[in-house]
C-alpha atoms as a PDB file:
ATOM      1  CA  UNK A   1     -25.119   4.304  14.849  1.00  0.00           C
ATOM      2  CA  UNK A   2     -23.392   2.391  12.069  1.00  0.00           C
ATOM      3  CA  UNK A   3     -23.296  -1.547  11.990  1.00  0.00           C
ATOM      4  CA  UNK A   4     -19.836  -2.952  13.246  1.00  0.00           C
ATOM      5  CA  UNK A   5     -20.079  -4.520   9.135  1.00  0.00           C
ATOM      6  CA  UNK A   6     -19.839  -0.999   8.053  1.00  0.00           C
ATOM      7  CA  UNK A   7     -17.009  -0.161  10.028  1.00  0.00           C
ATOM      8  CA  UNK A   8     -15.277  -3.309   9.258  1.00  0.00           C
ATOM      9  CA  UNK A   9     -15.976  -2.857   5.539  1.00  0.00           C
ATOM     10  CA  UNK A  10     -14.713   1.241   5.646  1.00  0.00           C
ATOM     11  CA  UNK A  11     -11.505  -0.358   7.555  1.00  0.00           C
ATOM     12  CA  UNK A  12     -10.789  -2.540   4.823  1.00  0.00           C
ATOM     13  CA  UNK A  13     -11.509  -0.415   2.174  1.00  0.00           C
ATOM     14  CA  UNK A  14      -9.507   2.375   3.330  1.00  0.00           C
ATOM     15  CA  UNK A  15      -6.383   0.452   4.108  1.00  0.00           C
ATOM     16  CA  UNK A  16      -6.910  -1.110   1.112  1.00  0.00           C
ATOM     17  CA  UNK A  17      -7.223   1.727  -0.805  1.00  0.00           C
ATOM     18  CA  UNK A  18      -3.596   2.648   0.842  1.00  0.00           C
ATOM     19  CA  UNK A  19      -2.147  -0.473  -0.437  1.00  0.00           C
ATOM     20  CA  UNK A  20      -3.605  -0.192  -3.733  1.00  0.00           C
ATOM     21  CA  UNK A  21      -1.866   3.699  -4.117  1.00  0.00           C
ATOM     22  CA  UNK A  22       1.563   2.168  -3.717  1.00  0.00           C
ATOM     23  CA  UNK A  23       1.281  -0.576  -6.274  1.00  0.00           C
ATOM     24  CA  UNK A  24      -0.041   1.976  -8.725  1.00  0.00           C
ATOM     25  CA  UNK A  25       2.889   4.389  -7.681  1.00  0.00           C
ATOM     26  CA  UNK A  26       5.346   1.750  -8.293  1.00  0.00           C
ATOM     27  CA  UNK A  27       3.952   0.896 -11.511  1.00  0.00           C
ATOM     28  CA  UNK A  28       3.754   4.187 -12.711  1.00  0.00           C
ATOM     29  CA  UNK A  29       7.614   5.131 -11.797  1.00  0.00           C
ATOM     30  CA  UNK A  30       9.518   2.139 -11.744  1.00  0.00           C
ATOM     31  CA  UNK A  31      12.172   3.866 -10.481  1.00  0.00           C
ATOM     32  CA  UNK A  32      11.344   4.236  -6.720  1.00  0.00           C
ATOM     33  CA  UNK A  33      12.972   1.990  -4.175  1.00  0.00           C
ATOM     34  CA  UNK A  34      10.496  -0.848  -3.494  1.00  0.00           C
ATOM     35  CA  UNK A  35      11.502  -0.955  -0.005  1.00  0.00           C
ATOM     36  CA  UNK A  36       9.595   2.244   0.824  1.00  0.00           C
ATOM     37  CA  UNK A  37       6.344   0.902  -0.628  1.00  0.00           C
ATOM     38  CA  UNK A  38       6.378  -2.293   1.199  1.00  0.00           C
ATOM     39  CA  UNK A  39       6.852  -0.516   4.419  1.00  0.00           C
ATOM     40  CA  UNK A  40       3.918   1.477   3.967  1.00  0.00           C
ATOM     41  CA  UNK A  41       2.098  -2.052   2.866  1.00  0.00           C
ATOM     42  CA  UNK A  42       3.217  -3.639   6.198  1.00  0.00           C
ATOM     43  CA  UNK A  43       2.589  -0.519   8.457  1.00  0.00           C
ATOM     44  CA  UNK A  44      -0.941  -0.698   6.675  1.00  0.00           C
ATOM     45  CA  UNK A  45      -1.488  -4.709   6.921  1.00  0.00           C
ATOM     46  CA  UNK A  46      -0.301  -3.989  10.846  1.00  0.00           C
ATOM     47  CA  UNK A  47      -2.809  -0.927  10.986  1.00  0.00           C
ATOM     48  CA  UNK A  48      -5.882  -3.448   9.994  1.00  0.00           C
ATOM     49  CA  UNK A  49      -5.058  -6.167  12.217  1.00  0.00           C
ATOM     50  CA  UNK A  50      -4.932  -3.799  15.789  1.00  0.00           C
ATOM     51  CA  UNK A  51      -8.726  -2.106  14.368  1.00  0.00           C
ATOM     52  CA  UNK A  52      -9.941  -5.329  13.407  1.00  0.00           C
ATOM     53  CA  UNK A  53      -9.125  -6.677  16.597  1.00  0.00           C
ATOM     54  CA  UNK A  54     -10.273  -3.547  18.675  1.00  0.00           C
ATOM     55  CA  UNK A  55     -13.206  -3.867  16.849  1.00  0.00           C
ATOM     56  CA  UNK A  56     -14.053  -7.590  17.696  1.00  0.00           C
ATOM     57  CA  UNK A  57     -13.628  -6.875  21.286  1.00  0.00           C
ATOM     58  CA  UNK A  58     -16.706  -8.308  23.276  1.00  0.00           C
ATOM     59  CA  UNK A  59     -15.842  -6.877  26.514  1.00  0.00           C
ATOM     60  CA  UNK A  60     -16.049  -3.012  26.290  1.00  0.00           C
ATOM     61  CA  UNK A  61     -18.635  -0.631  28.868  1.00  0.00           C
ATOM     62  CA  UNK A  62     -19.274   1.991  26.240  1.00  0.00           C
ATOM     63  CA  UNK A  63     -19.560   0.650  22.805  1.00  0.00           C
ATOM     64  CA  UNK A  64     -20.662   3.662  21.073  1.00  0.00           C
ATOM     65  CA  UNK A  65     -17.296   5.432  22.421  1.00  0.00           C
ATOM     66  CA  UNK A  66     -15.324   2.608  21.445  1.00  0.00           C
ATOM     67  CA  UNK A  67     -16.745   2.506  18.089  1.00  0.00           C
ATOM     68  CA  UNK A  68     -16.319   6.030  17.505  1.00  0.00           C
ATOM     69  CA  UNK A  69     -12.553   5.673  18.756  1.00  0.00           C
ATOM     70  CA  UNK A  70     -11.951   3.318  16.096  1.00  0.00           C
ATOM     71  CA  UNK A  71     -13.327   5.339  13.195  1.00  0.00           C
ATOM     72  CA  UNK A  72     -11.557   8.281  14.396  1.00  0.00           C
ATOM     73  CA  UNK A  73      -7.835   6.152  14.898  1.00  0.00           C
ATOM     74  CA  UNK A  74      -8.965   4.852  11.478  1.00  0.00           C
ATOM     75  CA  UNK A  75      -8.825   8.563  10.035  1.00  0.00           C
ATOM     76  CA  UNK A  76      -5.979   9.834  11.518  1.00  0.00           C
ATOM     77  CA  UNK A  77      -3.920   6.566  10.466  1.00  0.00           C
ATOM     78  CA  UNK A  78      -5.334   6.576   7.194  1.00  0.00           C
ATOM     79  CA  UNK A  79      -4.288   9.989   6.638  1.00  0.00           C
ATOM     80  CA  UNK A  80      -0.671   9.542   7.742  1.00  0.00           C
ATOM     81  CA  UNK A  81      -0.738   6.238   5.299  1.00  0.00           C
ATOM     82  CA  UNK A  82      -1.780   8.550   2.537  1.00  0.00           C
ATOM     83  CA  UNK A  83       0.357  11.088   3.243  1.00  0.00           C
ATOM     84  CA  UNK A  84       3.349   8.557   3.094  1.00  0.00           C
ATOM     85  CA  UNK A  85       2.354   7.665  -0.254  1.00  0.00           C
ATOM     86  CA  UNK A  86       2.376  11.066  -1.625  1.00  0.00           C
ATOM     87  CA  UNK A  87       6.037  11.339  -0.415  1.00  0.00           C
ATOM     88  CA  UNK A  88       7.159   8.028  -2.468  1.00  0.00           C
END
């Protein structure tokens, strides 16, 4: 099983990945309305917090089924990030 560092690192990574797509996207057309990127960039921010604090729960019965939860909400999250940045 992965380290709970390694999830925490693939968290932050992805989301940040997210992040960084919209600042390149709004550099690269200046035209698009600003408003739409920083919604994604909140919805992300709010998407870390809730795994990072899922993740630093100390009181769970199965932690390889939480853990495994959290990767797979991290996917499914991450993709519908993504695929909100391909529509700005």
């Amino acid at each position: 099983m992965a380290s709970i560092r390694d999830l925490k690192k693939d968290i932050n990574f992805v989301l940040g990945d997210i992040i960084e797509s919209v600042h390149i996207k709004e550099l690269e057309n200046p035209a698009l309305d600003g408003k739409a990127g920083d919604a994604i960039i909140e919805e992300a921010i709010a998407i870390f917090d809730d795994l990072m604090k899922e993740v630093n729960k100390k009181d769970v019965e199965n932690a390889k089924a939480h853990f495994a939860n959290i990767r797979k909400a991290l996917a499914e999250k991450g993709e519908a990030l993504a695929a909100k940045v391909r529509k700005l």
